[in-house]
PDB file of N, CA and C in Angstrom:
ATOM      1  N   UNK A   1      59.424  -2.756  65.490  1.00  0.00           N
ATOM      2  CA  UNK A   1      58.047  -2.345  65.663  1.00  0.00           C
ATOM      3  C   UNK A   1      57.435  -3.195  66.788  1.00  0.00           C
ATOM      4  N   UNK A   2      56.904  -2.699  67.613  1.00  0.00           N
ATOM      5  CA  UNK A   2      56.475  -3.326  68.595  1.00  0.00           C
ATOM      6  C   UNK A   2      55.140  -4.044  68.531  1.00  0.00           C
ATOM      7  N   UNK A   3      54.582  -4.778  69.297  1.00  0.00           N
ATOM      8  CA  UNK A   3      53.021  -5.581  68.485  1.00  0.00           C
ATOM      9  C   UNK A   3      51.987  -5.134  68.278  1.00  0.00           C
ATOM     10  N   UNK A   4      52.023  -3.766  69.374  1.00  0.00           N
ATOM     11  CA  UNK A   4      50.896  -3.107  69.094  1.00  0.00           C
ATOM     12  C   UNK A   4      50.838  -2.127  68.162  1.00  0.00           C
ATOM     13  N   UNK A   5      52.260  -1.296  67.931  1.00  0.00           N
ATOM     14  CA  UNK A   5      52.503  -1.234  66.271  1.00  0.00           C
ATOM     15  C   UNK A   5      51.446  -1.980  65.151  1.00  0.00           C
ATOM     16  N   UNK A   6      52.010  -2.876  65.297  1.00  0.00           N
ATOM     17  CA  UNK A   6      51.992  -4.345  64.158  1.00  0.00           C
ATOM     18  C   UNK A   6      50.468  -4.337  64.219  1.00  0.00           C
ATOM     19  N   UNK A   7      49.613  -4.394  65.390  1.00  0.00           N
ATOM     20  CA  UNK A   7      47.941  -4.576  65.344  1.00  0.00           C
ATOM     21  C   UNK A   7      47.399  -3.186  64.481  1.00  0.00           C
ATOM     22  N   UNK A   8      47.756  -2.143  64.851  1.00  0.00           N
ATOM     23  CA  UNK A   8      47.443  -0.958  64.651  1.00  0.00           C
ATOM     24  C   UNK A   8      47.608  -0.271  63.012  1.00  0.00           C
ATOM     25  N   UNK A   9      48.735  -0.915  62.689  1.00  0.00           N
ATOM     26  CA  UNK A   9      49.298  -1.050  61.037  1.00  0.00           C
ATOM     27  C   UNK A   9      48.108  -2.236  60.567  1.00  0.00           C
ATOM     28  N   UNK A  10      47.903  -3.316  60.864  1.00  0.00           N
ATOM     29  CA  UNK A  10      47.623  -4.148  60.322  1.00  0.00           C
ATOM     30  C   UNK A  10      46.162  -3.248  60.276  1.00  0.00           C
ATOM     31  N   UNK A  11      45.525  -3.060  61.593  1.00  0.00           N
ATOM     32  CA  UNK A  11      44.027  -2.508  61.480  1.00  0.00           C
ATOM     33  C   UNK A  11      43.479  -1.613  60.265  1.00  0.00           C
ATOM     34  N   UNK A  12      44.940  -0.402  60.168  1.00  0.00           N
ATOM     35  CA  UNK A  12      44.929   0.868  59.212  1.00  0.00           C
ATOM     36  C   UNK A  12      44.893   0.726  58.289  1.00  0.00           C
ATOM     37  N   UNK A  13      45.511  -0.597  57.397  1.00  0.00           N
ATOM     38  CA  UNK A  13      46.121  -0.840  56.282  1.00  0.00           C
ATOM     39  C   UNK A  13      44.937  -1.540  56.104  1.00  0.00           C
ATOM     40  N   UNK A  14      44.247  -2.267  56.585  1.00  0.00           N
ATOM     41  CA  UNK A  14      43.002  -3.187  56.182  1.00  0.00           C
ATOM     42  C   UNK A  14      41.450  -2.931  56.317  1.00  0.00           C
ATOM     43  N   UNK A  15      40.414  -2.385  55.534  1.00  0.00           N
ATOM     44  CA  UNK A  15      39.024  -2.027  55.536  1.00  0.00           C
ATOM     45  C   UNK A  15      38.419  -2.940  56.378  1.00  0.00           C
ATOM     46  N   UNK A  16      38.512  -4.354  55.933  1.00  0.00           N
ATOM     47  CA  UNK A  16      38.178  -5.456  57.071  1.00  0.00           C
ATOM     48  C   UNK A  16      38.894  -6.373  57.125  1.00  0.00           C
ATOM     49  N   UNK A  17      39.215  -6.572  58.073  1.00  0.00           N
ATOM     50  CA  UNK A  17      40.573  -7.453  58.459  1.00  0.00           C
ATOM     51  C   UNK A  17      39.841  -8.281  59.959  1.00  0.00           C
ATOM     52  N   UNK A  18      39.789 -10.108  59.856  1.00  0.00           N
ATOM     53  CA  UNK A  18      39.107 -10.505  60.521  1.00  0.00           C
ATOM     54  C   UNK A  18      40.657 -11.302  61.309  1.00  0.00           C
ATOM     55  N   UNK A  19      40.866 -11.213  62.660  1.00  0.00           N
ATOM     56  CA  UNK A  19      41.450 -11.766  63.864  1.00  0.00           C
ATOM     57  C   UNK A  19      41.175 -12.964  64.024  1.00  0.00           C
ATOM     58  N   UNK A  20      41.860 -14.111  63.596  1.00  0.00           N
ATOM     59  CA  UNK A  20      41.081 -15.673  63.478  1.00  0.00           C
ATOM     60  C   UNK A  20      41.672 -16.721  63.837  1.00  0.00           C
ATOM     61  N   UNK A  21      40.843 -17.589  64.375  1.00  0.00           N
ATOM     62  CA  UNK A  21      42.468 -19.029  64.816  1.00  0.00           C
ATOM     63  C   UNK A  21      42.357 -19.636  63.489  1.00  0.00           C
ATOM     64  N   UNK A  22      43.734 -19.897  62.433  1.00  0.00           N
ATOM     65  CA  UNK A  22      43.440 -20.127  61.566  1.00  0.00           C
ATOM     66  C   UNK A  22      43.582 -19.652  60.127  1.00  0.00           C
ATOM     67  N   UNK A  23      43.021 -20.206  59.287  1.00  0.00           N
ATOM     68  CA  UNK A  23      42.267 -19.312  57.749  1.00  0.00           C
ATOM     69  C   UNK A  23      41.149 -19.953  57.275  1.00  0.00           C
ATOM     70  N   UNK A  24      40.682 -18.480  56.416  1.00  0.00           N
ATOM     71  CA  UNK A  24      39.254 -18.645  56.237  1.00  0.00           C
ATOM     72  C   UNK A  24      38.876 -20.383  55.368  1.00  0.00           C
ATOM     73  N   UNK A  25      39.783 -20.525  54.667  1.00  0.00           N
ATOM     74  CA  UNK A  25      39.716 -21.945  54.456  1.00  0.00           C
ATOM     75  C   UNK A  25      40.115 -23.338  55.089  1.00  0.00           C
ATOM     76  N   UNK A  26      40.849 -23.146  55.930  1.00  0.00           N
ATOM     77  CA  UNK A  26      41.455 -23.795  57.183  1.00  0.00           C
ATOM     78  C   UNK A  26      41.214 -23.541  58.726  1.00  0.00           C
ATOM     79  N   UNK A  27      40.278 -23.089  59.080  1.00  0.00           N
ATOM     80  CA  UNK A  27      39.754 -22.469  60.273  1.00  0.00           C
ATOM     81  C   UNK A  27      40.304 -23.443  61.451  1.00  0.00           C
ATOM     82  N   UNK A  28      40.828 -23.094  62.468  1.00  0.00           N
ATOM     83  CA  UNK A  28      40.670 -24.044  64.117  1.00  0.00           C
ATOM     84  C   UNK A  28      40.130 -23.975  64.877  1.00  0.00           C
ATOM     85  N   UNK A  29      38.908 -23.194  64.754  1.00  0.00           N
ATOM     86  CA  UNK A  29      38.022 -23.288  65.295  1.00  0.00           C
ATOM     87  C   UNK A  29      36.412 -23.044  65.535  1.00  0.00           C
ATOM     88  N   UNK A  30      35.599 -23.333  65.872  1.00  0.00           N
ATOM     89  CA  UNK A  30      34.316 -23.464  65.303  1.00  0.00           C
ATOM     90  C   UNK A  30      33.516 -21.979  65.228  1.00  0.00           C
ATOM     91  N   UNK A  31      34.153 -21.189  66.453  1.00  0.00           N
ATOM     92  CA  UNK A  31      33.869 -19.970  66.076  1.00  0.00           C
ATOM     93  C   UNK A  31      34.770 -19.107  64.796  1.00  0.00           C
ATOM     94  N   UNK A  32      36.116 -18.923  64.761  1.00  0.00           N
ATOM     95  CA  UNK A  32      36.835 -18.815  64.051  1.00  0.00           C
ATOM     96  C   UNK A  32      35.370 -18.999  62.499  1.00  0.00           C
ATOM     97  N   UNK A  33      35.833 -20.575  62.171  1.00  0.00           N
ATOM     98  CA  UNK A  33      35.112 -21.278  61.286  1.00  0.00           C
ATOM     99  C   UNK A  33      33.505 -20.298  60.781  1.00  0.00           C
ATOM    100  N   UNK A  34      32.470 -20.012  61.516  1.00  0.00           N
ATOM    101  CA  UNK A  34      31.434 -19.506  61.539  1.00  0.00           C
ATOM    102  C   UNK A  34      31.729 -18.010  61.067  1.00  0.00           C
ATOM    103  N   UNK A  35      32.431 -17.556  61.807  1.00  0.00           N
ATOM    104  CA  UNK A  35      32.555 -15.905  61.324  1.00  0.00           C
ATOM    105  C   UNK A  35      33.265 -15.698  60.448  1.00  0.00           C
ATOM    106  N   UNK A  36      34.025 -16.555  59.335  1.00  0.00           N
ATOM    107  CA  UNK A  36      34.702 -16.368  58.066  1.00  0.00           C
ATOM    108  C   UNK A  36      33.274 -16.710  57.084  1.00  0.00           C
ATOM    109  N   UNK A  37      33.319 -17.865  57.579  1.00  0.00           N
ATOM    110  CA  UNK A  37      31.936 -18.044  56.330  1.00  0.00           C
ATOM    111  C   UNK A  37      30.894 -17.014  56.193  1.00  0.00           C
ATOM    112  N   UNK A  38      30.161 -16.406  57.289  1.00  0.00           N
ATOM    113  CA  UNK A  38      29.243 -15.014  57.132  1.00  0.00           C
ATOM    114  C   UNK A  38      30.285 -14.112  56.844  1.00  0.00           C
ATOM    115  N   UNK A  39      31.483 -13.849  57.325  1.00  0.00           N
ATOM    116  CA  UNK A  39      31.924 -12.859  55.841  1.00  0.00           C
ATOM    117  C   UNK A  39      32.235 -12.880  54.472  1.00  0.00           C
ATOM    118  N   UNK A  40      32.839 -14.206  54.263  1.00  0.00           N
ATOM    119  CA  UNK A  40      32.746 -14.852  53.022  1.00  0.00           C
ATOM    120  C   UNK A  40      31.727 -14.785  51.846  1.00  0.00           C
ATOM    121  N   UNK A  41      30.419 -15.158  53.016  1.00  0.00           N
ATOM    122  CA  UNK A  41      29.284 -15.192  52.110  1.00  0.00           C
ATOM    123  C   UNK A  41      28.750 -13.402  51.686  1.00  0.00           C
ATOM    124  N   UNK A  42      29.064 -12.502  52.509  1.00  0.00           N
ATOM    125  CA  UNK A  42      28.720 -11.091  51.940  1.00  0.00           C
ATOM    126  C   UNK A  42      29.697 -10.773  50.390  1.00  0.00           C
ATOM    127  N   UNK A  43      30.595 -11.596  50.095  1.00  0.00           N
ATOM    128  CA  UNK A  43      31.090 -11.796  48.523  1.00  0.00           C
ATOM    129  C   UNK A  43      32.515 -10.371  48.668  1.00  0.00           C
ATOM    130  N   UNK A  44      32.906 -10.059  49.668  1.00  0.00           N
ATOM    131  CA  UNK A  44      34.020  -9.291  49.437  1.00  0.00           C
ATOM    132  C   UNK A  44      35.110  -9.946  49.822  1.00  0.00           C
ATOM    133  N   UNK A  45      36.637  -8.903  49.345  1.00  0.00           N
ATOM    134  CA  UNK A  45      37.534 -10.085  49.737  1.00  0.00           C
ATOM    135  C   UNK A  45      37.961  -9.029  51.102  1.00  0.00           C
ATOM    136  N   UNK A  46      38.743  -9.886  51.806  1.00  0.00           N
ATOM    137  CA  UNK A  46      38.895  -9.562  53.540  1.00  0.00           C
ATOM    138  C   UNK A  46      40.399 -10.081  53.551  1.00  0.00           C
ATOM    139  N   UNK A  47      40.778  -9.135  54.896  1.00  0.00           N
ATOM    140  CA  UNK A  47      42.284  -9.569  55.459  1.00  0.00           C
ATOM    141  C   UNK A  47      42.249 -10.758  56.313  1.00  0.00           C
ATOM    142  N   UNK A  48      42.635 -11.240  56.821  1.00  0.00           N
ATOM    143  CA  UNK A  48      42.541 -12.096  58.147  1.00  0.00           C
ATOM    144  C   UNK A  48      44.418 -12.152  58.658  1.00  0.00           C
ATOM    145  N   UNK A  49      44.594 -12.546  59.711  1.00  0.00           N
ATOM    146  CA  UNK A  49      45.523 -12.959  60.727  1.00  0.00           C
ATOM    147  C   UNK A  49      45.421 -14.125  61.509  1.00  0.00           C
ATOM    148  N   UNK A  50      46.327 -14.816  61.463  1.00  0.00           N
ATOM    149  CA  UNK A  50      46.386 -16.237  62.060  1.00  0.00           C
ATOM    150  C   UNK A  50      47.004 -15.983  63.346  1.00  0.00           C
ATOM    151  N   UNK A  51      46.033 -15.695  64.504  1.00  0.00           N
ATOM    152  CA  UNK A  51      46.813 -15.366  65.689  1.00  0.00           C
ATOM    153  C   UNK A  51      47.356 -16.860  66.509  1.00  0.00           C
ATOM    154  N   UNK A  52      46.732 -17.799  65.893  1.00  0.00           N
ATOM    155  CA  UNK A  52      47.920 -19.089  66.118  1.00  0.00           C
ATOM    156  C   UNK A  52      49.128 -19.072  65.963  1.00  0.00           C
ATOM    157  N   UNK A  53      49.321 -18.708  65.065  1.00  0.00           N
ATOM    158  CA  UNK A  53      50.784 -18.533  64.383  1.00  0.00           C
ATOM    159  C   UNK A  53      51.441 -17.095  64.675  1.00  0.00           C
ATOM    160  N   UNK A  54      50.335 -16.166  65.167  1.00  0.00           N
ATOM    161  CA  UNK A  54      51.185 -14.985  65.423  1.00  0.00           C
ATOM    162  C   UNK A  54      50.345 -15.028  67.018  1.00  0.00           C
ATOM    163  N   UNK A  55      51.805 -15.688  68.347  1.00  0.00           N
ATOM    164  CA  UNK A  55      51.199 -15.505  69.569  1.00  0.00           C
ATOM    165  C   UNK A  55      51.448 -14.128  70.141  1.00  0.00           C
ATOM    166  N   UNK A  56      52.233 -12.935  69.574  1.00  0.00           N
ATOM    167  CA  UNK A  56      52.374 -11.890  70.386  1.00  0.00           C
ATOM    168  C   UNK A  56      50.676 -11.180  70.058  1.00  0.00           C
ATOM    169  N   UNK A  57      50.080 -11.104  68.401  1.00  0.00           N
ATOM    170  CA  UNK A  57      49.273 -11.017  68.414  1.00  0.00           C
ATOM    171  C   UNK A  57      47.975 -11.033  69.282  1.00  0.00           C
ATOM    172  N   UNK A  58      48.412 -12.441  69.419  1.00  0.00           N
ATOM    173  CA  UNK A  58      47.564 -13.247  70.183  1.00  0.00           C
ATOM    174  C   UNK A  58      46.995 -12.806  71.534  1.00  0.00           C
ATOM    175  N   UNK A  59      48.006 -12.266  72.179  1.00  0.00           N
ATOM    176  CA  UNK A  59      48.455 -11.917  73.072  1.00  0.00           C
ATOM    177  C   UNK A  59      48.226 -10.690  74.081  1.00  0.00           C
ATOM    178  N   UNK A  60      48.413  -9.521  72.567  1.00  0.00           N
ATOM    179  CA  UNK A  60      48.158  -8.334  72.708  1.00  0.00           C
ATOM    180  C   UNK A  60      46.862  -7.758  72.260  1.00  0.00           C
ATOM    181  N   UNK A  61      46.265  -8.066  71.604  1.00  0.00           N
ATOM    182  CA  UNK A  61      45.134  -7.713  71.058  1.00  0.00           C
ATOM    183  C   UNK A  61      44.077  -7.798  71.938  1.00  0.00           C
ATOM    184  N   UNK A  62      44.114  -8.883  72.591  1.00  0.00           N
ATOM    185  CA  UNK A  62      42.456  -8.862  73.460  1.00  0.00           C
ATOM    186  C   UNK A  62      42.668  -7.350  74.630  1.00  0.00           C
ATOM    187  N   UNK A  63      44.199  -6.879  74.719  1.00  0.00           N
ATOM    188  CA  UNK A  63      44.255  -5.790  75.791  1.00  0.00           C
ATOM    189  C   UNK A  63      43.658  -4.815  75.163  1.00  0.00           C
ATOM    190  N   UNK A  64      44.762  -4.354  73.851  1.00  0.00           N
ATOM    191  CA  UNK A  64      44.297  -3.386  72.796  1.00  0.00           C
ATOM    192  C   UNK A  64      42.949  -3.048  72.507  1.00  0.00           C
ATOM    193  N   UNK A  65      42.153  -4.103  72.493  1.00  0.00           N
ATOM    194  CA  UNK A  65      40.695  -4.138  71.582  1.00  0.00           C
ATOM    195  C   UNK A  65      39.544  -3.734  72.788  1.00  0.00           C
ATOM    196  N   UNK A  66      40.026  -4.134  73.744  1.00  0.00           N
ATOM    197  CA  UNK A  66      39.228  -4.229  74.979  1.00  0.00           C
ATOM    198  C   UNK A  66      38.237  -5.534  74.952  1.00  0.00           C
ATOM    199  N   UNK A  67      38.476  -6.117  74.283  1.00  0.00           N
ATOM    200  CA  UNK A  67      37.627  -7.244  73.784  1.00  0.00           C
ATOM    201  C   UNK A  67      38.533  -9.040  73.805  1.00  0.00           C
ATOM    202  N   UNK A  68      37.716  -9.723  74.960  1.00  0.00           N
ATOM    203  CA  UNK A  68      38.795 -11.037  75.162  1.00  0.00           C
ATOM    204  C   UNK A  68      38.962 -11.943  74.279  1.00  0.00           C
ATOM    205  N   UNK A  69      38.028 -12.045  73.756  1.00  0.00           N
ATOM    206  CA  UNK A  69      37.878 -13.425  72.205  1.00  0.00           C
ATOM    207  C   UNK A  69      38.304 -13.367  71.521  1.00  0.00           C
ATOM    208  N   UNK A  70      38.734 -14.392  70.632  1.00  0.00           N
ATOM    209  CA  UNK A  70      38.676 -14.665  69.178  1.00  0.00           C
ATOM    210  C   UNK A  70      37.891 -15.263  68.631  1.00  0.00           C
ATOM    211  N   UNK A  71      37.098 -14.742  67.294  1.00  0.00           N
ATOM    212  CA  UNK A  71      37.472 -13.885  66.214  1.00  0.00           C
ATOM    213  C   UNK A  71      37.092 -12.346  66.519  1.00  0.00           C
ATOM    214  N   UNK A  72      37.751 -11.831  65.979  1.00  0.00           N
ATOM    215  CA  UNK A  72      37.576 -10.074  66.337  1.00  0.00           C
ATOM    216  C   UNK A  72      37.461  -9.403  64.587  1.00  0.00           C
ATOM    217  N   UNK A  73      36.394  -9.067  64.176  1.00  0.00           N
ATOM    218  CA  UNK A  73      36.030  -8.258  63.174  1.00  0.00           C
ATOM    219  C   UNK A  73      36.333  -6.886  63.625  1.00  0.00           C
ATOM    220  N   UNK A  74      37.195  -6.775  62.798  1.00  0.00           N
ATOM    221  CA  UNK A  74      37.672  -4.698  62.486  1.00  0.00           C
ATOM    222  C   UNK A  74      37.273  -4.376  61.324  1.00  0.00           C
ATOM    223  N   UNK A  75      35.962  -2.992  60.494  1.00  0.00           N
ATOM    224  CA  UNK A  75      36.261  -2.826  59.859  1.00  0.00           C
ATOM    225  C   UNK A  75      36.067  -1.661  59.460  1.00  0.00           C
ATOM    226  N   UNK A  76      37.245  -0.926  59.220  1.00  0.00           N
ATOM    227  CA  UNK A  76      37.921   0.883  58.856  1.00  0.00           C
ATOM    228  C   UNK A  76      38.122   1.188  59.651  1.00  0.00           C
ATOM    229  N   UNK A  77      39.101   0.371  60.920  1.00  0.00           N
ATOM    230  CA  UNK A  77      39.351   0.767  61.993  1.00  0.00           C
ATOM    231  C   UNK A  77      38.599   0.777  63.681  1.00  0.00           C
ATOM    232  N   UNK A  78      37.287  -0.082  63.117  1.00  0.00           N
ATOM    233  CA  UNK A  78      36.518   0.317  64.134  1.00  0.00           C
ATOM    234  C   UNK A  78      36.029  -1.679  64.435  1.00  0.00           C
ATOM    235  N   UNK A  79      36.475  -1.995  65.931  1.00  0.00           N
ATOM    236  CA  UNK A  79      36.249  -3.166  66.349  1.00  0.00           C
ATOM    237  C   UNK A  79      34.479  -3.336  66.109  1.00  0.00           C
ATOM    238  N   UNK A  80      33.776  -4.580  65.328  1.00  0.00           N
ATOM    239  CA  UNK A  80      32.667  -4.484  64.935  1.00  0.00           C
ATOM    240  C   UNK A  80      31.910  -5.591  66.037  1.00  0.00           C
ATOM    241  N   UNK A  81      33.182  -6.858  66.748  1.00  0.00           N
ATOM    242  CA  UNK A  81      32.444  -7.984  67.197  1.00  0.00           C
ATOM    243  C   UNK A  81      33.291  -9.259  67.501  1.00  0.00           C
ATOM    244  N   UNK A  82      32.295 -10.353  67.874  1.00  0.00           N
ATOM    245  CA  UNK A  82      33.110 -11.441  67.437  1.00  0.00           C
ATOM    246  C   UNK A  82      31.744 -12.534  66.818  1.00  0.00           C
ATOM    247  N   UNK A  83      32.146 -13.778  66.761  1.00  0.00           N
ATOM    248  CA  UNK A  83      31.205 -14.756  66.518  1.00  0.00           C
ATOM    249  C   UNK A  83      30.104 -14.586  66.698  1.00  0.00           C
ATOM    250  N   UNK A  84      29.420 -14.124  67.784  1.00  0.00           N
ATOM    251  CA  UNK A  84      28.101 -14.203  67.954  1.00  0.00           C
ATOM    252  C   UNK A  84      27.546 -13.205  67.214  1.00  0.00           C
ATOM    253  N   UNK A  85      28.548 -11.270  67.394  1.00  0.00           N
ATOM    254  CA  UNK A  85      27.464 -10.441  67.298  1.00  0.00           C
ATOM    255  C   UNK A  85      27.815 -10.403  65.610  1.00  0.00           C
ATOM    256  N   UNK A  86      28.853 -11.199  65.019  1.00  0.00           N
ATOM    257  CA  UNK A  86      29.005 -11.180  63.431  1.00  0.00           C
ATOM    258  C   UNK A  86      27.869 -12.217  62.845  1.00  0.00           C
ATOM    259  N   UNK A  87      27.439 -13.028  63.518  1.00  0.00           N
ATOM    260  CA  UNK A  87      26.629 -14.244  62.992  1.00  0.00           C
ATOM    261  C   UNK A  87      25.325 -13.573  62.763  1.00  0.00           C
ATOM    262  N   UNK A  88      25.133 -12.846  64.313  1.00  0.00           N
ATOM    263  CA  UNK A  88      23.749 -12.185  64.681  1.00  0.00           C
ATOM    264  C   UNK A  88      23.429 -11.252  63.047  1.00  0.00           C
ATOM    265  N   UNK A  89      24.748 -10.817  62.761  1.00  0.00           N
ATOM    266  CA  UNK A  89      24.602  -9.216  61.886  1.00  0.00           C
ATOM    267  C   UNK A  89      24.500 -10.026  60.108  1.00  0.00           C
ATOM    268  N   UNK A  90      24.989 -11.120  59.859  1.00  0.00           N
ATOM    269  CA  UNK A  90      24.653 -11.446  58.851  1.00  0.00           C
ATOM    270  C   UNK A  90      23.570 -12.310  58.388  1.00  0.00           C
ATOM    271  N   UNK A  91      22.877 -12.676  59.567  1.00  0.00           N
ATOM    272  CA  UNK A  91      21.395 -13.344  59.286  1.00  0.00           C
ATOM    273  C   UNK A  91      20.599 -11.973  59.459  1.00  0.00           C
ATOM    274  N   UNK A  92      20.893 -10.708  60.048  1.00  0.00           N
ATOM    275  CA  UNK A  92      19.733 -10.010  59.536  1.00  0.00           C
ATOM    276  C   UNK A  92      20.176  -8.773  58.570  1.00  0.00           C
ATOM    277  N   UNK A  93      20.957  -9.269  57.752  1.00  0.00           N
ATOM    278  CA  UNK A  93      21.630  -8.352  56.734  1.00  0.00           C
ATOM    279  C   UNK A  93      22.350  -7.145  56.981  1.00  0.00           C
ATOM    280  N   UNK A  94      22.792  -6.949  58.453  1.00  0.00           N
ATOM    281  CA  UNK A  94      23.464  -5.927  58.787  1.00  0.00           C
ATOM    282  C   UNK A  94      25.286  -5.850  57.915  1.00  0.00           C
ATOM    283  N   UNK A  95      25.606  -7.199  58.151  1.00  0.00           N
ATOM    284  CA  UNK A  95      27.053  -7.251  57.723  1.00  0.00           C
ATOM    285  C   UNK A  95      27.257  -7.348  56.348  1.00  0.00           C
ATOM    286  N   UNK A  96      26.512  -7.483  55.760  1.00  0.00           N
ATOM    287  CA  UNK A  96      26.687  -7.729  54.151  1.00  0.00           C
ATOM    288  C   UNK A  96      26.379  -6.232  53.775  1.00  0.00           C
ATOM    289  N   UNK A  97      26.150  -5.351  54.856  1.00  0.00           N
ATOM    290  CA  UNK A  97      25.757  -3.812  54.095  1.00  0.00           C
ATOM    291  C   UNK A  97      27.167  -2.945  55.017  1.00  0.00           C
ATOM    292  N   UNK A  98      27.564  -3.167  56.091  1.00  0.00           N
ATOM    293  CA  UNK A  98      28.701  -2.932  56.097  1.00  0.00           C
ATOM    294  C   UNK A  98      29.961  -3.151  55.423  1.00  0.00           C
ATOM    295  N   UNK A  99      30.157  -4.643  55.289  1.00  0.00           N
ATOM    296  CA  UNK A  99      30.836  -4.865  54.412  1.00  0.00           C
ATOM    297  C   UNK A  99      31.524  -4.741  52.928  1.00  0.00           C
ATOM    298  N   UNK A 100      30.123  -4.205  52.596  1.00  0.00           N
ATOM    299  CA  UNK A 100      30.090  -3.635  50.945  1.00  0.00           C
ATOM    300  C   UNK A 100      30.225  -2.160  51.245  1.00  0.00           C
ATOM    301  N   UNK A 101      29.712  -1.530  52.518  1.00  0.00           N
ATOM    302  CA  UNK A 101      30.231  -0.413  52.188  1.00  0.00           C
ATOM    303  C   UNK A 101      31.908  -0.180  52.626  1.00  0.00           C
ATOM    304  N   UNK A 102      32.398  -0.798  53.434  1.00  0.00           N
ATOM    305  CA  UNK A 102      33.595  -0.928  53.568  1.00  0.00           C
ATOM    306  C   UNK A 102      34.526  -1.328  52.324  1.00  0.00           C
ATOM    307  N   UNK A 103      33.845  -1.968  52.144  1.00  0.00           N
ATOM    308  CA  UNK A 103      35.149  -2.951  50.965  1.00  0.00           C
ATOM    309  C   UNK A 103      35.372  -1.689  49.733  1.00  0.00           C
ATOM    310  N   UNK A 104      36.448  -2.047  49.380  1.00  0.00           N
ATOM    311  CA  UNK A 104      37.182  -0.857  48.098  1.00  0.00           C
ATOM    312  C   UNK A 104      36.560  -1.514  46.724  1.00  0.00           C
ATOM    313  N   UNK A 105      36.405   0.446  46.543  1.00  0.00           N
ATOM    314  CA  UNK A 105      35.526  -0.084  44.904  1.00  0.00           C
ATOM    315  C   UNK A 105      35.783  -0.267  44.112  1.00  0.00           C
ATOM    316  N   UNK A 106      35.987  -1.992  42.783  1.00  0.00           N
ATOM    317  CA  UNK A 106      35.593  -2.125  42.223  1.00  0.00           C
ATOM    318  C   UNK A 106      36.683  -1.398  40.859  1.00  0.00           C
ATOM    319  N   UNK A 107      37.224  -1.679  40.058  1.00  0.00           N
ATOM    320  CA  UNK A 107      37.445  -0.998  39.158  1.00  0.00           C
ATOM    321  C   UNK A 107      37.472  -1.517  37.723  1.00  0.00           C
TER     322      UNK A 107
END
């Protein structure tokens, strides 16, 4: 499977799946760090990818996404941001209403 395979599976298979240096409890970096915690704090559970540890990832994704940074919020397929515009969206309650509507319901 080739990587962009692998991004594209990973995207499909995951409602929100956050692109991160790192984990959400181990973050490397301060943006990384910031945009787990505002998803964290909307109370759902989330995918993440350690594109440290995965450099083809790493690699390929900023082409794929059209988007150069890390962290990269995907969620249901649809690139949402990174650090700034995820920070921006959960101080004014935008991401905690995406998020819940994204996230799987509950049983």
């Amino acid at each position: 499977m080739s990587t962009v395979e692998t991004i594209k599976k990973q995207i499909a298979e995951n409602d929100i799946l956050l692109y991160m240096k790192g984990s959400p409890n181990a973050p490397q970096c301060g943006f990384s760090q910031r945009a787990s915690q505002a998803i964290m704090a909307c109370g759902q559970r989330f995918a993440f990818v350690d594109i440290l540890s995965n450099p083809d990832i790493r690699a390929e994704l900023p082409k794929y996404a059209n988007w150069p940074t890390f962290p990269q919020l995907w969620v249901k397929g649809e690139l949402v941001g990174g650090c700034d515009i995820i920070t921006e969206m959960y101080e004014n309650g935008e991401l905690k209403e995406l998020i819940d509507e994204a996230a799987p319901a509950s049983e």
